[in-house]
C-alpha atoms as a PDB file:
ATOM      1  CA  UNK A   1     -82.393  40.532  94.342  1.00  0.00           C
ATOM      2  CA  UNK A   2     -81.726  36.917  94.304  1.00  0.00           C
ATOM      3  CA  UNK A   3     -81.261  35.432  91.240  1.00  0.00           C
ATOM      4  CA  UNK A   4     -82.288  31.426  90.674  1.00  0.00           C
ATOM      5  CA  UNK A   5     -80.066  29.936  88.608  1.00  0.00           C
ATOM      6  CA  UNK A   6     -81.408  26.807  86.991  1.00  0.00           C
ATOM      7  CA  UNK A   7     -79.833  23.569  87.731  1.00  0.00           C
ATOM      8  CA  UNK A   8     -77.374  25.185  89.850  1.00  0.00           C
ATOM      9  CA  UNK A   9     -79.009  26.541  92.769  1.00  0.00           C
ATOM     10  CA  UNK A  10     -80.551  30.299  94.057  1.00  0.00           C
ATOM     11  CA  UNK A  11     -77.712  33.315  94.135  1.00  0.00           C
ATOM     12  CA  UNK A  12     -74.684  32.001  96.244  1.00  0.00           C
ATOM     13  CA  UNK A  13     -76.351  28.536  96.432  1.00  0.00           C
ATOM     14  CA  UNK A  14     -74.797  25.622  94.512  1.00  0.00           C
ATOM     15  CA  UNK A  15     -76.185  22.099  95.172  1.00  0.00           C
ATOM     16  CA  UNK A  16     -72.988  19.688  96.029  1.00  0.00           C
ATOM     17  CA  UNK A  17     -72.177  22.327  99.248  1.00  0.00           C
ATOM     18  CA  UNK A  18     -72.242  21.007 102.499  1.00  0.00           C
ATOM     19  CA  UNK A  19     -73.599  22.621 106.005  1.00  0.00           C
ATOM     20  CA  UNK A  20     -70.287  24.453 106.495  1.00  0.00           C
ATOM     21  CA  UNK A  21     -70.083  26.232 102.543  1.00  0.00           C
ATOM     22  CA  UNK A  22     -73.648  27.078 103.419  1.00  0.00           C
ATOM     23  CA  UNK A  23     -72.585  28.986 106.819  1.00  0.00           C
ATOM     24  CA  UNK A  24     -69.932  30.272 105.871  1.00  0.00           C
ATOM     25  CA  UNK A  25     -71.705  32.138 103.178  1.00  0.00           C
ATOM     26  CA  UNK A  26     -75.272  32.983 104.989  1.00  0.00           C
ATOM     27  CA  UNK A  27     -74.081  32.451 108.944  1.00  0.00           C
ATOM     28  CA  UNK A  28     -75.881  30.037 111.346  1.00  0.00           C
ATOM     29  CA  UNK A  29     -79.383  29.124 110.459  1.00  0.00           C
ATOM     30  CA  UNK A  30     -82.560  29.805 112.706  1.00  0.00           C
ATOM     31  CA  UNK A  31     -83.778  26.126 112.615  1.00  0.00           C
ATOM     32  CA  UNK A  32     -81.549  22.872 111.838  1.00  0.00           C
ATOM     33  CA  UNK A  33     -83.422  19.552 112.138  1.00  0.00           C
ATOM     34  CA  UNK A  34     -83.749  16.251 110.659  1.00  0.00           C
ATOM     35  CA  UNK A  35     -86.443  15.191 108.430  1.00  0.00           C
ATOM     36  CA  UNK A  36     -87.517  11.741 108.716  1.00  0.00           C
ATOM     37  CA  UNK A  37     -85.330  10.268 105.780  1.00  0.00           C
ATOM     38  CA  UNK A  38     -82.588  12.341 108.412  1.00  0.00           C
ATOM     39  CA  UNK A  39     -81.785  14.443 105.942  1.00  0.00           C
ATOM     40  CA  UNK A  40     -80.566  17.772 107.497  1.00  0.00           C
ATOM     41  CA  UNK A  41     -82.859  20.963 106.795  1.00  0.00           C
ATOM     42  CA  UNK A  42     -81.188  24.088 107.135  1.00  0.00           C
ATOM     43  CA  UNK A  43     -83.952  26.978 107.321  1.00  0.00           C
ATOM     44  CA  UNK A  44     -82.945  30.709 107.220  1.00  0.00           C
ATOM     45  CA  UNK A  45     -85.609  32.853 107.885  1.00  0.00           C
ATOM     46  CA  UNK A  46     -84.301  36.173 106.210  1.00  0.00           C
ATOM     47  CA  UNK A  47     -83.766  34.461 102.925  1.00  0.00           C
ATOM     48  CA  UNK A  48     -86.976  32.972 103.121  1.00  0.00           C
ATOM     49  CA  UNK A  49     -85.035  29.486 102.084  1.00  0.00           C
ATOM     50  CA  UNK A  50     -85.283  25.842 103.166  1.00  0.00           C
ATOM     51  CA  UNK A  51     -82.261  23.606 102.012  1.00  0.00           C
ATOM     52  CA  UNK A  52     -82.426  20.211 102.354  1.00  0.00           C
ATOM     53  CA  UNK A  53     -79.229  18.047 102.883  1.00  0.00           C
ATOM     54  CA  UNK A  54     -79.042  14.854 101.666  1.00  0.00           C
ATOM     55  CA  UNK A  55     -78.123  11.848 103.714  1.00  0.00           C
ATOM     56  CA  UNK A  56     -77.780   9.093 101.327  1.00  0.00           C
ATOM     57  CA  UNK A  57     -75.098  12.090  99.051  1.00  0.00           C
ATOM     58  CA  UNK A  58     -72.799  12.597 102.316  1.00  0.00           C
ATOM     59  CA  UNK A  59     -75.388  15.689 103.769  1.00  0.00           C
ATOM     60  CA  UNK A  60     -74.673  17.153 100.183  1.00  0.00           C
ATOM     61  CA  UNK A  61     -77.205  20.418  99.886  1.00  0.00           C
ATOM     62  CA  UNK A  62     -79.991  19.105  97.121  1.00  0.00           C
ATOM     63  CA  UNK A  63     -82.903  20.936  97.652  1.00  0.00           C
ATOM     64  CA  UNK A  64     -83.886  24.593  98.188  1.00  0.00           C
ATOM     65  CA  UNK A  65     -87.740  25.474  98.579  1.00  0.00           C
ATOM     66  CA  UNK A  66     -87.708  30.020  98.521  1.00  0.00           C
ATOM     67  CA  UNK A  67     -90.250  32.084  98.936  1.00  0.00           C
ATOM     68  CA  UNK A  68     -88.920  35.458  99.185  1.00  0.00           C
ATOM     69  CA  UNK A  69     -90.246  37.902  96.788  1.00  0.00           C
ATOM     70  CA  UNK A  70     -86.814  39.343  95.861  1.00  0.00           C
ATOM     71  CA  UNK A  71     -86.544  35.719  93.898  1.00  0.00           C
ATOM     72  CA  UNK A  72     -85.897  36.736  90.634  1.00  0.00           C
ATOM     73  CA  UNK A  73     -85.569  33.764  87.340  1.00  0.00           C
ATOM     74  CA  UNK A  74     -83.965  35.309  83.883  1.00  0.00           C
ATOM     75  CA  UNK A  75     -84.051  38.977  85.313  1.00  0.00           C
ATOM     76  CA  UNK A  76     -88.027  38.872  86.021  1.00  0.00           C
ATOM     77  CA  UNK A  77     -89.426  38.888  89.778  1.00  0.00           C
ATOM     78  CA  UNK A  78     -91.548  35.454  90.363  1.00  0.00           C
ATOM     79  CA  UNK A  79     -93.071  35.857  93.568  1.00  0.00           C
ATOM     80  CA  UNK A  80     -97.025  37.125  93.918  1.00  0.00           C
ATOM     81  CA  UNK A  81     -96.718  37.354  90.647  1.00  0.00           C
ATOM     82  CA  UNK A  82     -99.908  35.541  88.384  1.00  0.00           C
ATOM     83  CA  UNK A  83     -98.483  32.113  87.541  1.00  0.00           C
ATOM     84  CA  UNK A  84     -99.834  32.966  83.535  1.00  0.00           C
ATOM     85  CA  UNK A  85     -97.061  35.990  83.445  1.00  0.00           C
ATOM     86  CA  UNK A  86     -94.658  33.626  85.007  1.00  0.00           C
ATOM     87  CA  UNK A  87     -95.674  30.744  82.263  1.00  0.00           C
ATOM     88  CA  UNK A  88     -95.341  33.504  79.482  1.00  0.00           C
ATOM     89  CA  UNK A  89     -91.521  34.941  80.720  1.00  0.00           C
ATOM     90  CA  UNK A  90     -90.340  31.505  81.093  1.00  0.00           C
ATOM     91  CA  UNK A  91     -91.844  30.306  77.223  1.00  0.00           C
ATOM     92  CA  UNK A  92     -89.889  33.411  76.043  1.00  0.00           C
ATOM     93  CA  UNK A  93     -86.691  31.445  77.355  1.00  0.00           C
ATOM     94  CA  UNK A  94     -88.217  28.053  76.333  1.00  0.00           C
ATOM     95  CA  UNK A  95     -89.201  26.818  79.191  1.00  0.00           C
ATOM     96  CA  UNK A  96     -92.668  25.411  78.780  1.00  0.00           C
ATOM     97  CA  UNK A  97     -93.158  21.711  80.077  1.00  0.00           C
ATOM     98  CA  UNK A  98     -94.909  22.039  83.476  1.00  0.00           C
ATOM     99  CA  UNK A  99     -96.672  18.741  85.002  1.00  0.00           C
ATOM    100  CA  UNK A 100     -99.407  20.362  86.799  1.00  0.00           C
ATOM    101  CA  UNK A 101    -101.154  18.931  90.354  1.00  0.00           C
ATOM    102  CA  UNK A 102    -103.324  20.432  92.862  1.00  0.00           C
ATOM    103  CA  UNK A 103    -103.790  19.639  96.002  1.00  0.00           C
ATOM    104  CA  UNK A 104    -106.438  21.936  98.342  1.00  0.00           C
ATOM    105  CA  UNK A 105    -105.885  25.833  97.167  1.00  0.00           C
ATOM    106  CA  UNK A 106    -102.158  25.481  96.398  1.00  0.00           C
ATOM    107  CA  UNK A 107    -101.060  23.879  92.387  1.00  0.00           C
ATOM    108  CA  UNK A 108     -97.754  23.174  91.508  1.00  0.00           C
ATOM    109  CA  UNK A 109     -96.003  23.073  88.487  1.00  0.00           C
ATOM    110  CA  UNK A 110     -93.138  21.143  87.704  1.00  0.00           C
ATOM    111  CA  UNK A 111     -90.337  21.732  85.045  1.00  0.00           C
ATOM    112  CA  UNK A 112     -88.848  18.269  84.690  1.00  0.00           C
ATOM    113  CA  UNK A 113     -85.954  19.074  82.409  1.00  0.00           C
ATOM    114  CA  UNK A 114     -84.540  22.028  85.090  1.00  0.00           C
ATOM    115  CA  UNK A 115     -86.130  20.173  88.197  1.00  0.00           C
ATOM    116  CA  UNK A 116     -88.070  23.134  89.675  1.00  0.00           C
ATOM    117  CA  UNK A 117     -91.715  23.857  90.740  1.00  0.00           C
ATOM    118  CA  UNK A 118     -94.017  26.743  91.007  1.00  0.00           C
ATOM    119  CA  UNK A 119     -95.852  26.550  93.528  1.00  0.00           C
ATOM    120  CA  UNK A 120     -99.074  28.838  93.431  1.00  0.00           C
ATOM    121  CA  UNK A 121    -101.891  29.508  95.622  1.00  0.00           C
ATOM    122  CA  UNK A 122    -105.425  31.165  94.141  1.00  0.00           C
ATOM    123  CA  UNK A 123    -103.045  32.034  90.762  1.00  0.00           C
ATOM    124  CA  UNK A 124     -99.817  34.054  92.232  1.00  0.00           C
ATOM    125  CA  UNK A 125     -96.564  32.069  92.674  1.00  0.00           C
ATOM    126  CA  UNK A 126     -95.932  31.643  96.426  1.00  0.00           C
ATOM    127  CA  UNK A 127     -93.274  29.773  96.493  1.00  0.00           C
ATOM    128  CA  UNK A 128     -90.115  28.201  94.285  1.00  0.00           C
ATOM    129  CA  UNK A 129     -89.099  24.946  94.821  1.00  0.00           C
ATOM    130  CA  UNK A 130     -85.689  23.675  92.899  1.00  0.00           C
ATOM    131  CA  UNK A 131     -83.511  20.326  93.074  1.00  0.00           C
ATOM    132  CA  UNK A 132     -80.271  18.969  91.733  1.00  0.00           C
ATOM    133  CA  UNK A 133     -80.607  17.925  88.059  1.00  0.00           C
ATOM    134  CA  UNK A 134     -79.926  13.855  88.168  1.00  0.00           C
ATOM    135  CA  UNK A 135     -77.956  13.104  85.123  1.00  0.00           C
ATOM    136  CA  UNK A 136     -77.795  10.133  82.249  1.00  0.00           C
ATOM    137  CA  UNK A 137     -75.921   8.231  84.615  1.00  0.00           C
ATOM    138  CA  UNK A 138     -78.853   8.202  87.542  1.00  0.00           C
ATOM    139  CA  UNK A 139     -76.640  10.169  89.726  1.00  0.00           C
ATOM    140  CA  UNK A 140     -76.478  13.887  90.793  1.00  0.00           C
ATOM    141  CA  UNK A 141     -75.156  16.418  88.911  1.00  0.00           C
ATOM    142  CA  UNK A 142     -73.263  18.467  91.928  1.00  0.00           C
ATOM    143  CA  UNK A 143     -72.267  22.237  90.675  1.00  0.00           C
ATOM    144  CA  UNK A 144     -70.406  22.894  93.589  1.00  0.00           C
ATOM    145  CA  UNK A 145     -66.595  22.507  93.718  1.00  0.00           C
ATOM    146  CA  UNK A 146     -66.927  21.772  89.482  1.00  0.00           C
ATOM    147  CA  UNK A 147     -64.032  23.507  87.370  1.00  0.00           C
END
């Protein structure tokens, strides 16, 4: 299983690592590019994970988007799952502010306060989206390398 862990990252994942923590944790990706802000994108196609480096933070890891089903958030399995069961084990932890959008079959919804989305197609969760938490101060809140 791979267990999210909000505001921090997904299982061995802590935003604040660069390329090399990331490698020398999961190996060399299958796909490194550049998006067009030239941020680097790291994709690994076992994990099912996208992370997205940062340019402007020194190519600091501050995205991940997963979709693998072993995803798991406060011990409960996300993926195919109906987004209401989702909704309902997350308000059972408090979590319950989602900004909702659709956009052709797919909705997302966004948690603000833990910077994450759900991101469901015809009801199930496909796919988990989470970023770094931007604190009081307007800057990132970077887990890694923190005592």
């Amino acid at each position: 299983h791979m267990k999210i862990n909000l505001k921090s990252g997904i299982e061995q994942l802590l935003f604040g690592m660069k390329q090399n923590d990331v490698t020398a944790i999961y190996g060399k990706p299958d796909r490194n590019y550049k998006d067009e802000d030239d941020n680097v994108i790291l994709v690994y196609n076992k994990l099912k994970m996208r992370l997205t480096f940062y340019q402007e933070e020194e190519l600091r890891l501050g995205y991940i988007v997963a979709s693998s089903p072993k995803l798991e958030l406060f011990g409960n399995l996300i993926i195919d799952k109906p987004i209401a069961s989702v909704k309902k084990e997350l308000a059972a932890k408090g979590i319950t502010k989602f900004t909702q959008e659709e956009f052709d079959t797919f909705e997302n919804y966004f948690n603000e306060e833990n910077w994450f989305i759900l991101q469901t197609e015809f009801e199930e969760v496909v796919k988990f989206e989470i970023g770094a938490i931007i604190n009081q101060k307007d800057e990132f809140d970077w887990k890694f390398g923190k005592k």
